[in-house]
Protein backbone atom coordinates (compact mmCIF):
# COMPACT_ATOMS: atom_id res chain seq x y z
CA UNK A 1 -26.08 -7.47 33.34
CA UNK A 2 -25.43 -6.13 37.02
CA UNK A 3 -27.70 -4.28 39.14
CA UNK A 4 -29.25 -0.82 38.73
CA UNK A 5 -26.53 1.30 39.73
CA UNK A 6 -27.49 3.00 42.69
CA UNK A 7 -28.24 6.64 43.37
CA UNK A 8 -24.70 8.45 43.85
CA UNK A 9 -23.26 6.62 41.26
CA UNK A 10 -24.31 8.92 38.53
CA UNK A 11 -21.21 8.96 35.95
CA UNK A 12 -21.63 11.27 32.98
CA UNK A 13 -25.13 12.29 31.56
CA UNK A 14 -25.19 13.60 28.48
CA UNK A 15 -28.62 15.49 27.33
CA UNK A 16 -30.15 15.11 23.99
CA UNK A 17 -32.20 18.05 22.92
CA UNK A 18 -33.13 18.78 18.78
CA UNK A 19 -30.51 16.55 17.63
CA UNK A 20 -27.30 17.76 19.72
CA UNK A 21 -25.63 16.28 22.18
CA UNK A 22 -23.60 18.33 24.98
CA UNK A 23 -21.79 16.59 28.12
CA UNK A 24 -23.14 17.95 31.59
CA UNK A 25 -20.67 16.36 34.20
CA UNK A 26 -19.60 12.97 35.17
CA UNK A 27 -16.55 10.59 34.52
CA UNK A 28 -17.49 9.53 30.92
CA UNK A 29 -16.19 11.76 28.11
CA UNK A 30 -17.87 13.19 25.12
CA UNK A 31 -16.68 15.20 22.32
CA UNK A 32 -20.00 17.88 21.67
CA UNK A 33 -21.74 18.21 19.73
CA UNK A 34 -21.32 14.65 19.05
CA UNK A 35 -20.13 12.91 16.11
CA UNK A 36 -21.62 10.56 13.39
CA UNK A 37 -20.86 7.18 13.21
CA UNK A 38 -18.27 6.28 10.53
CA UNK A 39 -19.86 3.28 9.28
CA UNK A 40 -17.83 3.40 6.03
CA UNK A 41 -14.58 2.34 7.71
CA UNK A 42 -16.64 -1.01 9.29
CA UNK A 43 -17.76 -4.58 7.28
CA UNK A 44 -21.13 -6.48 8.39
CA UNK A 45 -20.44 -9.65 9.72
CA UNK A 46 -23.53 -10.69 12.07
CA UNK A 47 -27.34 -10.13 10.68
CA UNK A 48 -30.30 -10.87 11.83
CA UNK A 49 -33.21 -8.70 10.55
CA UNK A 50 -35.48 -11.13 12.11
CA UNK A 51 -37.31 -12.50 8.98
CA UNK A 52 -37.40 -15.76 10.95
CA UNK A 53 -36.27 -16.54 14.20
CA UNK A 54 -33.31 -19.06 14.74
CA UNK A 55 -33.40 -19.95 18.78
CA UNK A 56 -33.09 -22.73 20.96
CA UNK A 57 -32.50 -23.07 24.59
CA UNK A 58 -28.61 -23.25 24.77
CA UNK A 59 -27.24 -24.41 21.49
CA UNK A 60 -25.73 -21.83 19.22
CA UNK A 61 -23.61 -24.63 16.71
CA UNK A 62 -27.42 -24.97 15.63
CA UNK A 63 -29.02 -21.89 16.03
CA UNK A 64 -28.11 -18.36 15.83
CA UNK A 65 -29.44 -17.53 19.14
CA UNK A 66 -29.59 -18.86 22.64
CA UNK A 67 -32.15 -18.10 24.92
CA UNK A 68 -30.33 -17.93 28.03
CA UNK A 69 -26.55 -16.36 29.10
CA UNK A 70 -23.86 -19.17 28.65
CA UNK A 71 -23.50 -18.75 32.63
CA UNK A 72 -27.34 -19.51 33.16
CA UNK A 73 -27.58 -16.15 35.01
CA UNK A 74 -31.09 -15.54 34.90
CA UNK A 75 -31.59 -11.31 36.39
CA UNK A 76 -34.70 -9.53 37.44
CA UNK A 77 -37.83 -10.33 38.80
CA UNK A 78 -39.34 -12.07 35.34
CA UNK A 79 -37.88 -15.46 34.73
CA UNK A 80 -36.12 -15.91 30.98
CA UNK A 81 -38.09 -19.24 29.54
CA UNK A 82 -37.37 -21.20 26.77
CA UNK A 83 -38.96 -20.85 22.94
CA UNK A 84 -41.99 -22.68 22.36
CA UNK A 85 -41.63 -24.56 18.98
CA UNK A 86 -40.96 -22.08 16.68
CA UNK A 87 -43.04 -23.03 13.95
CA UNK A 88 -45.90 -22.78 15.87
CA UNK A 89 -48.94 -19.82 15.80
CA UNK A 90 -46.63 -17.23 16.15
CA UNK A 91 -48.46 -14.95 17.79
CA UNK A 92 -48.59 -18.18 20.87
CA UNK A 93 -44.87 -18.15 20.65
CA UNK A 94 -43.92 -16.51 24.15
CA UNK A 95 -41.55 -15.31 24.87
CA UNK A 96 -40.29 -14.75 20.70
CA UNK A 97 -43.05 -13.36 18.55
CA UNK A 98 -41.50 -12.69 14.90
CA UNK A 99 -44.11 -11.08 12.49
CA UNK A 100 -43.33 -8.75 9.45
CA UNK A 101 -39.57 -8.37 10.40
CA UNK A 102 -40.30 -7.68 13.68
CA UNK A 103 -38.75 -9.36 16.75
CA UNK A 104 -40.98 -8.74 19.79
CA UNK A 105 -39.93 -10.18 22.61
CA UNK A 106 -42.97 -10.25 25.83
CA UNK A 107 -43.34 -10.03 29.14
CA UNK A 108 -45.99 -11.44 30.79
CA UNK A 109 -47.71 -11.82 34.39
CA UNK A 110 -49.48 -15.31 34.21
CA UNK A 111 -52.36 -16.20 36.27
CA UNK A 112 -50.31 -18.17 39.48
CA UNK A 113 -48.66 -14.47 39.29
CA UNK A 114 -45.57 -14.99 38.09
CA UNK A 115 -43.88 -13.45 35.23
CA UNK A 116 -41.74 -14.88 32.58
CA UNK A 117 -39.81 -13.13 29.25
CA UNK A 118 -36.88 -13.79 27.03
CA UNK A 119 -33.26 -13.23 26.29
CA UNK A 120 -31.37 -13.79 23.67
CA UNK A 121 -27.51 -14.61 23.14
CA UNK A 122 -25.05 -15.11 20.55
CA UNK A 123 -23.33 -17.52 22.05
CA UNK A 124 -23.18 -20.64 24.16
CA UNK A 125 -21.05 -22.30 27.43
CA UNK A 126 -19.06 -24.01 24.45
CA UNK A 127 -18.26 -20.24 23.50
CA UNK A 128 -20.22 -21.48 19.92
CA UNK A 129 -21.61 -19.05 18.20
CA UNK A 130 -20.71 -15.60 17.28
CA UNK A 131 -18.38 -12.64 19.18
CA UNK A 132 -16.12 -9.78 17.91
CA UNK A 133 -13.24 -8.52 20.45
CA UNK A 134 -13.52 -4.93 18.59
CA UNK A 135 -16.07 -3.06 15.96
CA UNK A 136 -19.25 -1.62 16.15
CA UNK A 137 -22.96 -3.15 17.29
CA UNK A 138 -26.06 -1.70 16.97
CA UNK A 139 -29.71 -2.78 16.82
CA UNK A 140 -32.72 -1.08 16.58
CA UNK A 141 -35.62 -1.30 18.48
CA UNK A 142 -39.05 0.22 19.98
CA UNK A 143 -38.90 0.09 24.07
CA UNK A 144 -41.49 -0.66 26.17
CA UNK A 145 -43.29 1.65 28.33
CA UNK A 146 -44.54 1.71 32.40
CA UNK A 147 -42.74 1.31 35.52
CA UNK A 148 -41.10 -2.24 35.77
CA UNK A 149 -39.90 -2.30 32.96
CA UNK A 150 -36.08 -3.01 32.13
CA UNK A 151 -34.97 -3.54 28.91
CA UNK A 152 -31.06 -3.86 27.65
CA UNK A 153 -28.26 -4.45 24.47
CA UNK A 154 -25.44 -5.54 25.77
CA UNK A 155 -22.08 -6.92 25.22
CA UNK A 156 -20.25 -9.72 27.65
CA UNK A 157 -16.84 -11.32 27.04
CA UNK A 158 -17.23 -15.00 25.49
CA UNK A 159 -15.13 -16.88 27.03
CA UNK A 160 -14.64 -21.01 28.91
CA UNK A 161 -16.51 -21.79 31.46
CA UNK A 162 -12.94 -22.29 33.42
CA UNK A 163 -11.40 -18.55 32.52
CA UNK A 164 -10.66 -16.88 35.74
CA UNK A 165 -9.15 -14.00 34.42
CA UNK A 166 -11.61 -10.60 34.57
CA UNK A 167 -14.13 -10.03 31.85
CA UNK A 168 -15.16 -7.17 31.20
CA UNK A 169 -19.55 -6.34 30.18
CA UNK A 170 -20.49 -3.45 27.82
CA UNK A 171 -24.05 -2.18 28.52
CA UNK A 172 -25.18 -0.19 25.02
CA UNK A 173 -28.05 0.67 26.35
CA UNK A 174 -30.08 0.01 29.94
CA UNK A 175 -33.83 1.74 30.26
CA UNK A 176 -35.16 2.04 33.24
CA UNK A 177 -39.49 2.37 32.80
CA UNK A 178 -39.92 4.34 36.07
CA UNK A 179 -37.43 6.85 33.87
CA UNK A 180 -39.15 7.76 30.46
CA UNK A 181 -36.71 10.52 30.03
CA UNK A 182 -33.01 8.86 30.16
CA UNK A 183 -31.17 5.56 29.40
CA UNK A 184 -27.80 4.40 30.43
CA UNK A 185 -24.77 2.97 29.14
CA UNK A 186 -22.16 1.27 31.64
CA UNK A 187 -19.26 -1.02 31.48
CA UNK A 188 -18.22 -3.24 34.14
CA UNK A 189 -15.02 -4.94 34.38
CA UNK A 190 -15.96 -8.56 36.95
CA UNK A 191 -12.88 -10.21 38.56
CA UNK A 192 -14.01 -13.74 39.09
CA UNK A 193 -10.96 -14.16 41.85
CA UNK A 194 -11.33 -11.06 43.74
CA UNK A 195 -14.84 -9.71 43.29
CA UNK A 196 -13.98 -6.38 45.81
CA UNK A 197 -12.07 -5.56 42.67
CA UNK A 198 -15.27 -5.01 40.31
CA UNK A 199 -14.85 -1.96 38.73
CA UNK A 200 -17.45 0.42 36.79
CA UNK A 201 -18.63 3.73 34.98
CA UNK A 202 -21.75 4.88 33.11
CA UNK A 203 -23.24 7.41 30.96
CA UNK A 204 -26.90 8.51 31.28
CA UNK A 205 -28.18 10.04 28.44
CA UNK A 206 -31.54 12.07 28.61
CA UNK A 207 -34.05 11.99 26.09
CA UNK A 208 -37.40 13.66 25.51
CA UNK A 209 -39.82 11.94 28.18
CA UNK A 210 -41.74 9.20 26.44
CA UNK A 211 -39.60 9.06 23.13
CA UNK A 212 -38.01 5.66 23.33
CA UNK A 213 -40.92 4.18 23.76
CA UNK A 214 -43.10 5.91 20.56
CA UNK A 215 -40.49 5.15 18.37
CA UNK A 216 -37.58 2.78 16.83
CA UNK A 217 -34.37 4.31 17.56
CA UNK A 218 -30.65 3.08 17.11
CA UNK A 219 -28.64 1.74 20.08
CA UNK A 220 -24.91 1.18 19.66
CA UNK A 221 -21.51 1.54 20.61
CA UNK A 222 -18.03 1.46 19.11
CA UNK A 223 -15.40 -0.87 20.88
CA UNK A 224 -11.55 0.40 20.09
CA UNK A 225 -8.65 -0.67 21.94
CA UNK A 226 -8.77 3.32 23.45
CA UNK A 227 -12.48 3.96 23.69
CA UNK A 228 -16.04 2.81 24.03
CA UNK A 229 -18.05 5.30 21.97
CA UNK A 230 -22.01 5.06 22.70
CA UNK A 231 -24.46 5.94 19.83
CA UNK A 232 -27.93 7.00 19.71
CA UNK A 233 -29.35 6.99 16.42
CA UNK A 234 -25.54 6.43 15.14
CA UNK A 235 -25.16 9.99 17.13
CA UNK A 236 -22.10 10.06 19.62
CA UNK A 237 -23.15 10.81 22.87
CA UNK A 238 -20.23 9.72 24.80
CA UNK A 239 -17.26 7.85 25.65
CA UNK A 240 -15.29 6.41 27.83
CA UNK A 241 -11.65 4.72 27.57
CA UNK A 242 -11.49 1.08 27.18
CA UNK A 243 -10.40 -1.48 30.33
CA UNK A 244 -7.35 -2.91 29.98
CA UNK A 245 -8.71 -5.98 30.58
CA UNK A 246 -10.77 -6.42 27.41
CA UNK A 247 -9.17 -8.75 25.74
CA UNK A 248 -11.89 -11.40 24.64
CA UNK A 249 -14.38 -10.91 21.67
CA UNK A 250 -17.71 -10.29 22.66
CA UNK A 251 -20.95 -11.95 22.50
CA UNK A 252 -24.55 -10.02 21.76
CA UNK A 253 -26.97 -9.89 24.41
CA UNK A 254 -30.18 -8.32 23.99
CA UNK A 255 -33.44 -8.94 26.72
CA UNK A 256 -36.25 -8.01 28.51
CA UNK A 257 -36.08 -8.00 32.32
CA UNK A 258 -38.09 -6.31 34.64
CA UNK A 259 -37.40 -4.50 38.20
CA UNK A 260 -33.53 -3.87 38.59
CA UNK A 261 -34.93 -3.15 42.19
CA UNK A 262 -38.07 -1.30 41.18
CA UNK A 263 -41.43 -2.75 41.92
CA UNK A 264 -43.54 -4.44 39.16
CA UNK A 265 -47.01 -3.87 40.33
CA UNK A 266 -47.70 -1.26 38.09
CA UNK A 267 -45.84 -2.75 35.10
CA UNK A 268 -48.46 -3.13 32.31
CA UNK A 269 -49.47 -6.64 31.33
CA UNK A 270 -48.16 -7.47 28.99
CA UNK A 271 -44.72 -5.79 28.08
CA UNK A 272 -43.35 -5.81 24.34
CA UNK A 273 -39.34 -5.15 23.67
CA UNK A 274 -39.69 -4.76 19.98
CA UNK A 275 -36.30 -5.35 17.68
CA UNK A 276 -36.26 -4.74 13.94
CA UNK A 277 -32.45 -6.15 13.78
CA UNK A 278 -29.16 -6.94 15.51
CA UNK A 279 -25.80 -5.74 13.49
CA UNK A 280 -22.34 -6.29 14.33
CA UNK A 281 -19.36 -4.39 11.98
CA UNK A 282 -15.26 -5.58 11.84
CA UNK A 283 -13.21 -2.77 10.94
CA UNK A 284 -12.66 -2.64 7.26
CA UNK A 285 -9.04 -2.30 7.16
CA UNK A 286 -8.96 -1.31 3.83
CA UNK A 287 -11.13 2.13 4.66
CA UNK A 288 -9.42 2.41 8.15
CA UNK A 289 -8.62 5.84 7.08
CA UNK A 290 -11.70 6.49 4.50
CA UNK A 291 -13.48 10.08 4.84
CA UNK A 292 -16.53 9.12 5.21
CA UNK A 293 -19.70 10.92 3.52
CA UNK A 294 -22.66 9.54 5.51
């Protein structure tokens, strides 16, 4: 995850209003009204619908999650903590509280105050555990509300701790709580040997104030060797060609952080980022060119 992308930065916004979608201006592209998602021409292959929860600290040959990046690159002002014993009172297990399918995962401002929260990751500095170079990941979740707050999916490239070629970071969705009424979705492309060479773009897409938060909605975005697609509600609402330089699978990332630059004195105590699953689809080459009804 980088920064909050500053003001002047603004890339392309696209504005979703009764169920269309309709590009405003920007570098991004978008074809309006937006299409569906063609699901049919994909194949699950990562799950978790959060039944139970399967995370340890940094270990993903054991566990399906990690609860830290494989780079130990902690971000914002609340610091990502390991899971308490997972088979203890669940509703005591900060920061990963799993309860009728439900992953929430809190923030909280403790009494010295400091805040901690959680982050989970499919994969570990071994490069264990799971990534997909190209296909389509979702999850849906519930965000949090109030200023602070700074939620995110996101993809980054798996790769050795010793690759020094650039990676490239897919941001499906970043909320901003100070913004009720937008999120974004960026790619970066990071060149570990010359970092003047960081490249980005972004799409902000506005939403009905407040509507993210009252709600589960669909995140996701659809990785081709031409384009990233973004997804809302397995809506389209926009794109933007792939980097060259993707050429590692990708790992799932999904967290809670707070600030991005923002103050967190009026962030409400505590915060809840609540997931009902993580998906991740390979193209089903045997419907590549399938007409799909849904």
């Amino acid at each position: 995850m980088g920064a909050r992308i500053r003001k002047g930065h603004l890339g392309a916004v696209a504005v979703l209003s009764l169920g269309l979608v309709a590009l405003v201006a920007g570098m991004g592209q978008s074809q309006a009204p937006g299409q569906r998602l063609a699901l049919c021409r994909y194949k699950k292959v990562f799950a978790d619908d959060f039944d139970t929860l399967s995370v340890s600290r940094s270990n993903n040959d054991r566990t399906r999650w990690s609860a830290h990046t494989p780079w130990n690159g902690d971000f914002g002002d609340a610091k990502f903590i390991d899971p308490i014993d997972i088979y203890a009172d669940p509703e005591k297990n900060m920061p990963f509280i799993v309860k009728d399918g439900i992953l929430t995962i809190r923030a909280q401002k403790h009494p010295d105050g400091k805040w901690t929260s959680g982050l989970l990751s499919s994969a570990d500095p071994t490069t264990a555990g799971f990534s997909l170079q190209y296909g389509y990941f979702e999850a849906r979740m519930k965000l949090p509300p109030g200023p602070g707050v700074w939620p995110a999916f996101w993809l980054a490239a798996n790769a050795a701790k010793d690759d020094k070629t650039p990676s490239v970071e897919i941001d499906i969705i970043e909320y901003y709580g100070r913004a009720p009424d937008a999120f974004h979705s960026v790619w970066h492309v990071w060149d570990k040997q010359e970092p003047k060479k960081h490249r980005t773009d972004q799409l902000i897409t506005k939403v009905p104030s407040g509507s993210l938060n009252e709600a589960f909605h669909t995140y996701g975005a659809e990785v081709t060797k031409e384009w990233i697609v973004f997804y809302l509600d397995r809506q389209e609402v926009g794109r933007m060609p792939t980097p060259p330089e993707h050429t590692k699978p990708m790992m799932l990332l999904v967290n809670l952080a707070l600030g991005s630059g923002w103050p967190i004195d009026q962030t409400p105590n505590p915060s809840n980022l609540l997931v009902d699953y993580v998906y991740a689809f390979a193209p089903d080459e045997a419907k590549r060119d399938a007409e799909c009804k849904e």
